[in-house]
C-alpha atoms as a PDB file:
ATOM      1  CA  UNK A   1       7.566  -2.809  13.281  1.00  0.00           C
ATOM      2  CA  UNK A   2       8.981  -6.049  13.535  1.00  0.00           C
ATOM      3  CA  UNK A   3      12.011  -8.188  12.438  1.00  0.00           C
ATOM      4  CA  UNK A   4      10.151  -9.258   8.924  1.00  0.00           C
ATOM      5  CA  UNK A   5      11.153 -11.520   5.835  1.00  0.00           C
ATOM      6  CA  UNK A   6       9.909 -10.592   2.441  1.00  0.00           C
ATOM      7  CA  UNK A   7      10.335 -12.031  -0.869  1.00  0.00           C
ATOM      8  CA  UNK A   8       9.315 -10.047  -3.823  1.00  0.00           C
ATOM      9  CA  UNK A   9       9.109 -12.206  -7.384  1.00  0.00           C
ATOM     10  CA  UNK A  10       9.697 -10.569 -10.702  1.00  0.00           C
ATOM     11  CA  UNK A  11       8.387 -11.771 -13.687  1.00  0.00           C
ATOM     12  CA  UNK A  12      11.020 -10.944 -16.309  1.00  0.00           C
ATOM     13  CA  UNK A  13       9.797 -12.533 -19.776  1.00  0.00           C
ATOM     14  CA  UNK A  14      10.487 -10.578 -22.942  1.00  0.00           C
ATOM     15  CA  UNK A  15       6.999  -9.640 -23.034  1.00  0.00           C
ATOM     16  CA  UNK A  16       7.444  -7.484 -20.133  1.00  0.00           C
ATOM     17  CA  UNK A  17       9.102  -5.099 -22.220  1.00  0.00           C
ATOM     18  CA  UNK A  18       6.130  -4.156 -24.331  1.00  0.00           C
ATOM     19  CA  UNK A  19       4.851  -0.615 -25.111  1.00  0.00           C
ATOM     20  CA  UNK A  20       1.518  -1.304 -24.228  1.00  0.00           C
ATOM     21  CA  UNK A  21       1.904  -0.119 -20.426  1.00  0.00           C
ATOM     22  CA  UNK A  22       3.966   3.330 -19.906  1.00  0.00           C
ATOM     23  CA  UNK A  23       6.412   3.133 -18.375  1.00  0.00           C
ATOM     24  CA  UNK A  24       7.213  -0.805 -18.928  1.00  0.00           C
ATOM     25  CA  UNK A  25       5.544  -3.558 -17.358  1.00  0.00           C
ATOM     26  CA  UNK A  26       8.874  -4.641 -16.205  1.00  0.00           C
ATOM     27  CA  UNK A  27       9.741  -0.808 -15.079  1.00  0.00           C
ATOM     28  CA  UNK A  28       6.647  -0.590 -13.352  1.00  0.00           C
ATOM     29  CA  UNK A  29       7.489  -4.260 -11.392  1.00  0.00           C
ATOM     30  CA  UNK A  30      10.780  -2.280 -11.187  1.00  0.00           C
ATOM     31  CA  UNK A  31       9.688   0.411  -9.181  1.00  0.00           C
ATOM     32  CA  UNK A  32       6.887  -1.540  -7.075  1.00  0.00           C
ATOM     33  CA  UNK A  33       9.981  -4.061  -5.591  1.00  0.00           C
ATOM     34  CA  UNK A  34      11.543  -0.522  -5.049  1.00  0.00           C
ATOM     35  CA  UNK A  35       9.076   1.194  -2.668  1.00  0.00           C
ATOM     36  CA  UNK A  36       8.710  -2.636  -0.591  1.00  0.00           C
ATOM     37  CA  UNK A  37      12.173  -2.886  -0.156  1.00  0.00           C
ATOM     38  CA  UNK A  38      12.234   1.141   0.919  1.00  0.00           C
ATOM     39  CA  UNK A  39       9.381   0.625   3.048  1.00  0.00           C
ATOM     40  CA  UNK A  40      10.366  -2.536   4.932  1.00  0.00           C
ATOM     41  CA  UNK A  41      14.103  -1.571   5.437  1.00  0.00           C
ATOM     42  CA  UNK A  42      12.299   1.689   6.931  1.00  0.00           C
ATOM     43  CA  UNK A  43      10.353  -0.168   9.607  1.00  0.00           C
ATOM     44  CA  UNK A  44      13.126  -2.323  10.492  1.00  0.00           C
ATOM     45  CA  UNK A  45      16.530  -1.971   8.704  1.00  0.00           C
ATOM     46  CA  UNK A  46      17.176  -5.679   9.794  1.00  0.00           C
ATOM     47  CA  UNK A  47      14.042  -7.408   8.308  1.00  0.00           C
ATOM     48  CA  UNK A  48      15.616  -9.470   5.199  1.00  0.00           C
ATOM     49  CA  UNK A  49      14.739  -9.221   1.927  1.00  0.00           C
ATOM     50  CA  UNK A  50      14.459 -11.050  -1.325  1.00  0.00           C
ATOM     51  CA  UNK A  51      13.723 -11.439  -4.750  1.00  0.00           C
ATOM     52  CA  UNK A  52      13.350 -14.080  -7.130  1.00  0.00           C
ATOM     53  CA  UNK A  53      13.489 -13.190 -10.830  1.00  0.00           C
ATOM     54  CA  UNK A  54      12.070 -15.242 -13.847  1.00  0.00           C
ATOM     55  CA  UNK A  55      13.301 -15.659 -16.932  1.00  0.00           C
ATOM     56  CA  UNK A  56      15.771 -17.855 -19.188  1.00  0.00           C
ATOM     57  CA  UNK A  57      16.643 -21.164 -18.386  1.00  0.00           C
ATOM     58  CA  UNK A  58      16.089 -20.793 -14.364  1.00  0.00           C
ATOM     59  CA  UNK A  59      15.391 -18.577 -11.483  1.00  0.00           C
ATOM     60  CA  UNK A  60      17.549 -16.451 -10.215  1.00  0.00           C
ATOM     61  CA  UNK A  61      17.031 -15.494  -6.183  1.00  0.00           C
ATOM     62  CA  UNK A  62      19.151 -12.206  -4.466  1.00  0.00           C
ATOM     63  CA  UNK A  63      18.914 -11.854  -1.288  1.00  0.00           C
ATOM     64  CA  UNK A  64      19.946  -8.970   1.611  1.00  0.00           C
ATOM     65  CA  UNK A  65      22.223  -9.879   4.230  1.00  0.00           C
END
């Protein structure tokens, strides 16, 4: 696969904590960025990643170098 760029976003509000989805909504956005991040650095252990969490005051972004 090619040289990609991805950028994952995370919605991170308290609500996101909530019982009403096992395991947590914000686990389960949790382990979703996990297995993109996995599968791209797979295909091409250059390709650059990113993610850009909500919540608070401002975003935060993280990125791979």
């Amino acid at each position: 696969m090619g040289l990609e760029e991805v950028m994952i976003w995370v919605d991170n509000p308290g609500g996101t904590r909530n019982g009403d989805f096992k395991p947590s909504r914000f686990e389960g956005q949790q382990d979703a960025a996990n297995l993109i991040c996995d599968a791209k650095t797979q295909q091409n252990p250059e390709s650059t990643l990113g993610m850009m969490t909500m919540a608070g005051k401002r975003p935060e972004i993280f990125l791979t170098q």
